[in-house]
Protein backbone atom coordinates (compact mmCIF):
# COMPACT_ATOMS: atom_id res chain seq x y z
CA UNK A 1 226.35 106.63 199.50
CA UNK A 2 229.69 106.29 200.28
CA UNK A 3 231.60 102.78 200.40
CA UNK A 4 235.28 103.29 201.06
CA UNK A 5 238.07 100.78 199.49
CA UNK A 6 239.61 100.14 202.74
CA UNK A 7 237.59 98.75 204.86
CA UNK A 8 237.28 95.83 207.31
CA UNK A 9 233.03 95.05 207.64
CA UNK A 10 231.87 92.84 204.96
CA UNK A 11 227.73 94.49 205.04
CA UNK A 12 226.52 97.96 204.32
CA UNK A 13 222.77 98.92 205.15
CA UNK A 14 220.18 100.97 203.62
CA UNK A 15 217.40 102.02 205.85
CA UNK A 16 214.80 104.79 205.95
CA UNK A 17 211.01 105.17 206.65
CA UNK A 18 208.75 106.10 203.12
CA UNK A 19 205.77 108.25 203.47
CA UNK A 20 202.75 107.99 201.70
CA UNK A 21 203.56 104.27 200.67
CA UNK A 22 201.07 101.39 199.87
CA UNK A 23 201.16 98.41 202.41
CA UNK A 24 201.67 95.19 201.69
CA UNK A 25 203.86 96.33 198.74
CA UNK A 26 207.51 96.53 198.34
CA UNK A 27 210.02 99.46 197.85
CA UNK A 28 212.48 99.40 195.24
CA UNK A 29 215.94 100.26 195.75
CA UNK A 30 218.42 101.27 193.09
CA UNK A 31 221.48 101.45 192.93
CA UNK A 32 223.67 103.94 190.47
CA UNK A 33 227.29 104.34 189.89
CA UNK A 34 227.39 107.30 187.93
CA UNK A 35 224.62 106.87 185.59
CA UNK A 36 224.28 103.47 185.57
CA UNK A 37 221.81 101.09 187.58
CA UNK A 38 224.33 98.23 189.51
CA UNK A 39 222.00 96.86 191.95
CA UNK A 40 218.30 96.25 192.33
CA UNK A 41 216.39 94.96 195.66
CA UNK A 42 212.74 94.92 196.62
CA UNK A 43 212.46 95.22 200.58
CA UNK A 44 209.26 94.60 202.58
CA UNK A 45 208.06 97.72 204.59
CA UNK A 46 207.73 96.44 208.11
CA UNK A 47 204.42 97.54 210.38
CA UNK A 48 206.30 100.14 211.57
CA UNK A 49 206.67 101.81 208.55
CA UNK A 50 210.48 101.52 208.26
CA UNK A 51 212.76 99.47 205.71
CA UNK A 52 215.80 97.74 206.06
CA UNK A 53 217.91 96.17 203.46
CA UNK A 54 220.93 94.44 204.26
CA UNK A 55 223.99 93.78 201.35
CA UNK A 56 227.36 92.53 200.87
CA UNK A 57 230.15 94.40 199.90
CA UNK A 58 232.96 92.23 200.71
CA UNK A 59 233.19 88.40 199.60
CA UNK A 60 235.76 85.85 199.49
CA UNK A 61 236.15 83.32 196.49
CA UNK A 62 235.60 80.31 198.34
CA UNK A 63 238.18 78.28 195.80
CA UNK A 64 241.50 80.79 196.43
CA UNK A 65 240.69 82.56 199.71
CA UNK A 66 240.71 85.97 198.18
CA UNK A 67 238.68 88.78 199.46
CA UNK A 68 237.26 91.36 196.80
CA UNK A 69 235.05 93.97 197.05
CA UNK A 70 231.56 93.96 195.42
CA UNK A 71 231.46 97.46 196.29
CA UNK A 72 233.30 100.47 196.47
CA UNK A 73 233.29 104.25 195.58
CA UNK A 74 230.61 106.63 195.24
CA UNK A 75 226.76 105.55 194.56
CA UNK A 76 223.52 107.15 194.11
CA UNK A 77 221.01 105.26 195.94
CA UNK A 78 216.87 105.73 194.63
CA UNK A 79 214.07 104.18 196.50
CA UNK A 80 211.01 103.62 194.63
CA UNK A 81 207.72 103.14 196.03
CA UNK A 82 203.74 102.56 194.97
CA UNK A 83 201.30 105.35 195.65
CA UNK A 84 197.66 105.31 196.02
CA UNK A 85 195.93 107.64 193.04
CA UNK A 86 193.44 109.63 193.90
């Protein structure tokens, strides 16, 4: 995943549709830059078997007014999920 430095929305979106997951349990997204985990989120799979999870990547210090980024470069993005076992 890709978050450039200049840019002008404040949310970025992961999305995608697991197979082979077990309902009424979360996935587990990860988040790596380089090598190193950054950001962890469960998300609920939805009944149509799709995920969406929603972050920030923009904020603004509510004291000064300044806007920084959260995020920004390149990231390695893992989902994790629970299988049955057969």
């Amino acid at each position: 995943m890709h978050i450039p430095e200049n840019k002008s929305f404040v949310w970025g979106t992961v999305k995608g549709e697991p197979s082979d997951y077990v309902e009424r349990y979360p996935v587990i997204i990860q988040f790596f830059k380089g090598e190193e985990p950054i950001h962890v989120a469960q998300v609920k799979v939805k009944g149509d078997g799709s995920y969406e999870y929603k972050f920030r990547i923009r904020n603004v210090d509510q004291t000064t007014g300044e806007v920084f980024d959260i995020f920004h470069g390149e990231y390695t993005v893992k989902m994790f999920k629970v299988i049955h076992t057969k």
